[in-house]
Protein backbone atom coordinates (compact mmCIF):
# COMPACT_ATOMS: atom_id res chain seq x y z
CA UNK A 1 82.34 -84.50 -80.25
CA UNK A 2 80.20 -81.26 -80.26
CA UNK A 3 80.12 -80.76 -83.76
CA UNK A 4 77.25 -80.04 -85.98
CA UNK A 5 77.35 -83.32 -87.64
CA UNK A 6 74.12 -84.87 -88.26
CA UNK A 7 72.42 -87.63 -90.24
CA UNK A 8 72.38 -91.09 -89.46
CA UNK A 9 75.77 -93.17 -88.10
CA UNK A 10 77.52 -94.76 -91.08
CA UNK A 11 76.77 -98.70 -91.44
CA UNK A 12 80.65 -98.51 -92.08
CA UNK A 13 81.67 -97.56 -88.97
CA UNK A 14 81.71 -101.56 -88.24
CA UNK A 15 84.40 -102.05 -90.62
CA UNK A 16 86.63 -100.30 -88.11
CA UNK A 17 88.03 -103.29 -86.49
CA UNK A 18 90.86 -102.07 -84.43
CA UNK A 19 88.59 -98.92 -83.08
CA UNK A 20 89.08 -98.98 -79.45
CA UNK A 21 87.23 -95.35 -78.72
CA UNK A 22 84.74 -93.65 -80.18
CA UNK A 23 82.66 -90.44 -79.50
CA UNK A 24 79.70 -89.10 -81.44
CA UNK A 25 78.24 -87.11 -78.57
CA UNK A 26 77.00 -83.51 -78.61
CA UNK A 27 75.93 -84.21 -82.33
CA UNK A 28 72.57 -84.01 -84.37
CA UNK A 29 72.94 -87.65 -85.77
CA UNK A 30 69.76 -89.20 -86.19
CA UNK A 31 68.36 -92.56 -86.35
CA UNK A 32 69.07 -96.11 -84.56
CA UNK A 33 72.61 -97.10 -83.46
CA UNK A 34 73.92 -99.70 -86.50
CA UNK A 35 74.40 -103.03 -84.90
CA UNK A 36 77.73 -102.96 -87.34
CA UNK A 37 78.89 -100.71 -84.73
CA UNK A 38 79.92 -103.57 -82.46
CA UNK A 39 81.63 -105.95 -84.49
CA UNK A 40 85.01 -103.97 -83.34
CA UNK A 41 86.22 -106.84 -80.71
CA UNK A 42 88.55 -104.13 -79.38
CA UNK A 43 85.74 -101.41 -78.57
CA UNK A 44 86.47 -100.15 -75.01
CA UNK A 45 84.47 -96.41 -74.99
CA UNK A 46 81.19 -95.50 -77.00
CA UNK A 47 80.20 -91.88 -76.26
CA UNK A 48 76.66 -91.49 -78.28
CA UNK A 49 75.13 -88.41 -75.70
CA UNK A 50 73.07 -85.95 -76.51
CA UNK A 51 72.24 -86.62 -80.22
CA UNK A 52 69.15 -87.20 -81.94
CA UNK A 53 69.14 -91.26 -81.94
CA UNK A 54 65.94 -93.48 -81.94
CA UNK A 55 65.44 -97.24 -81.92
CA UNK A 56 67.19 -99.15 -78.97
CA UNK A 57 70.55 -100.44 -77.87
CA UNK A 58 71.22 -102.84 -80.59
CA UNK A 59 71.35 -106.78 -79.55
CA UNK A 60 74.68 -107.14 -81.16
CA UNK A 61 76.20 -104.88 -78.53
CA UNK A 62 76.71 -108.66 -77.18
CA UNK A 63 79.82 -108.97 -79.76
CA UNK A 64 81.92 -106.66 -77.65
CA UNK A 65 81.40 -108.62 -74.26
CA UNK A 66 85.29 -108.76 -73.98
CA UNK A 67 86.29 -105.15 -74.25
CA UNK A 68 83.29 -102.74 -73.79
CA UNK A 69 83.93 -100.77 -70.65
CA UNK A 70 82.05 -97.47 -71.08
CA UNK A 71 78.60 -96.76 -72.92
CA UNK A 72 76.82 -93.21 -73.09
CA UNK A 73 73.64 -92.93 -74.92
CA UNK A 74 71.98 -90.83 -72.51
CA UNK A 75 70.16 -87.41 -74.03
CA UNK A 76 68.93 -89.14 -77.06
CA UNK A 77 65.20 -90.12 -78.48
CA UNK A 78 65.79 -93.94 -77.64
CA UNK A 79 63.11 -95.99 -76.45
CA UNK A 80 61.77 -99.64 -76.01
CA UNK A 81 63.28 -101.81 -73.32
CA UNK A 82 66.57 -102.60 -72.47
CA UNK A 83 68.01 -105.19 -73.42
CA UNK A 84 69.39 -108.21 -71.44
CA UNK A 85 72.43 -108.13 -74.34
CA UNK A 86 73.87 -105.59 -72.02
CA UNK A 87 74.41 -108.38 -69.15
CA UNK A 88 77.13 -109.89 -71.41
CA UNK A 89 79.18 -106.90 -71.26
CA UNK A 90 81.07 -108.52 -68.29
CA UNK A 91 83.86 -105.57 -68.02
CA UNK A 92 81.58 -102.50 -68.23
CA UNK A 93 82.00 -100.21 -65.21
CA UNK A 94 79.63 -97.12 -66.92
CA UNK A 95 76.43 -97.46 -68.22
CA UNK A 96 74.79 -94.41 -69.08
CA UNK A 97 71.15 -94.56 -71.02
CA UNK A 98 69.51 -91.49 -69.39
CA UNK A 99 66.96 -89.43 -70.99
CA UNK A 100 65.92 -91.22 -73.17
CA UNK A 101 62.32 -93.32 -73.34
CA UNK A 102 63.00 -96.74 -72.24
CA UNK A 103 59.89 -98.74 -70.72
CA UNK A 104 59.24 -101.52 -68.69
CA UNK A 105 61.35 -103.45 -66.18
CA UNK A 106 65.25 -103.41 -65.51
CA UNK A 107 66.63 -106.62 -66.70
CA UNK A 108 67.76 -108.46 -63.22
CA UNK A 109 70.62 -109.55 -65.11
CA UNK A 110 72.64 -106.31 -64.62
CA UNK A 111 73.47 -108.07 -61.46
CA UNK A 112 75.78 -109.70 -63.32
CA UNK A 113 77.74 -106.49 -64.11
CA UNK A 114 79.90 -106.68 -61.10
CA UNK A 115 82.76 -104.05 -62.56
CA UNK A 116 79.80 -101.48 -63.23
CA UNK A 117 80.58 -98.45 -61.19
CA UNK A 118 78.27 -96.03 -62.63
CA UNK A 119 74.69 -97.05 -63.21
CA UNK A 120 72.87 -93.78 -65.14
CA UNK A 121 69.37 -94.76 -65.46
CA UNK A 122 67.36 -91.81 -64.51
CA UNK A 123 64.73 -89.66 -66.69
CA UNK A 124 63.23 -92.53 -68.80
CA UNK A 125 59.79 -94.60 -68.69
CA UNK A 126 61.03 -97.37 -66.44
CA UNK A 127 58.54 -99.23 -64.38
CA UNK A 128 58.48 -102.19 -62.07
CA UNK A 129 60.78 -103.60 -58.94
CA UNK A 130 64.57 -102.59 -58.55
CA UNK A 131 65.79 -106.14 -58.66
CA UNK A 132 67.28 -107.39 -55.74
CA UNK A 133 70.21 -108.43 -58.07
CA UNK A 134 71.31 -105.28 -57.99
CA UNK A 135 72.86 -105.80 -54.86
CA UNK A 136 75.42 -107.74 -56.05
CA UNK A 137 76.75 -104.45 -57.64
CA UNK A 138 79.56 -104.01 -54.91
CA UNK A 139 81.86 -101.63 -56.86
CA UNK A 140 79.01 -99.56 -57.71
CA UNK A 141 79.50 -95.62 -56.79
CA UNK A 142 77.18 -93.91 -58.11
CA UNK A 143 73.13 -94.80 -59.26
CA UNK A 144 70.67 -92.77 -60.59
CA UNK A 145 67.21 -93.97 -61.38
């Protein structure tokens, strides 16, 4: 972390199988996150803040539903819509995709994230209802959106 590294994230990063933590953040990498990233089974953290990244939170972040507990991607260029992928992530407690340009509605499956305790949403394109499925979000401690 805060480096002066830039470019785009390695496709080989996914080779990386027992990588548990990993932080990019305070970078200049460009580009979209590899979806190679997530075939580590053991990924727990993914710090990816304030960089230079486009394109959108990869579907295949699905692959670490088992381990993937933190997720920073806030302060980057991303944009689209977020993905329902996320709502398989069923031991996250931080979710962090601020700043950034995502559109459209929030999936009423992050409901389903009932270990999220930080919930980092603000300073995007978002649009729409809060779903009421958010409610179920008892351990949650701290929103912004």
């Amino acid at each position: 972390s805060s480096n002066v590294l830039y470019g785009k994230i390695p496709l080989e990063v996914g080779y990386l199988e027992q990588l548990v933590f990993l932080s990019l953040a305070l970078n200049y990498l460009t580009g979209p996150i590899p979806s190679q990233m997530f075939q580590s089974k053991l990924l727990l953290e993914l710090f990816l803040q304030n960089n230079y990244l486009t394109g959108t939170i990869p579907s295949d972040i699905r692959n670490v539903n088992e381990s993937l507990v933190y997720i920073s991607v806030g302060q980057n260029l991303m944009g689209g819509t977020i993905t329902s992928e996320i709502c398989w992530l069923g031991r996250l407690r931080e979710l962090q995709i601020d700043n950034n340009f995502f559109e459209g509605n929030l999936p009423p499956c992050l409901g389903q994230l009932v270990h999220l305790d930080v919930l980092y949403l603000f300073s995007n394109r978002l649009t729409g209802i809060i779903p009421t499925e958010l409610a179920k979000l008892v351990k949650l401690t701290y929103a912004d959106f």
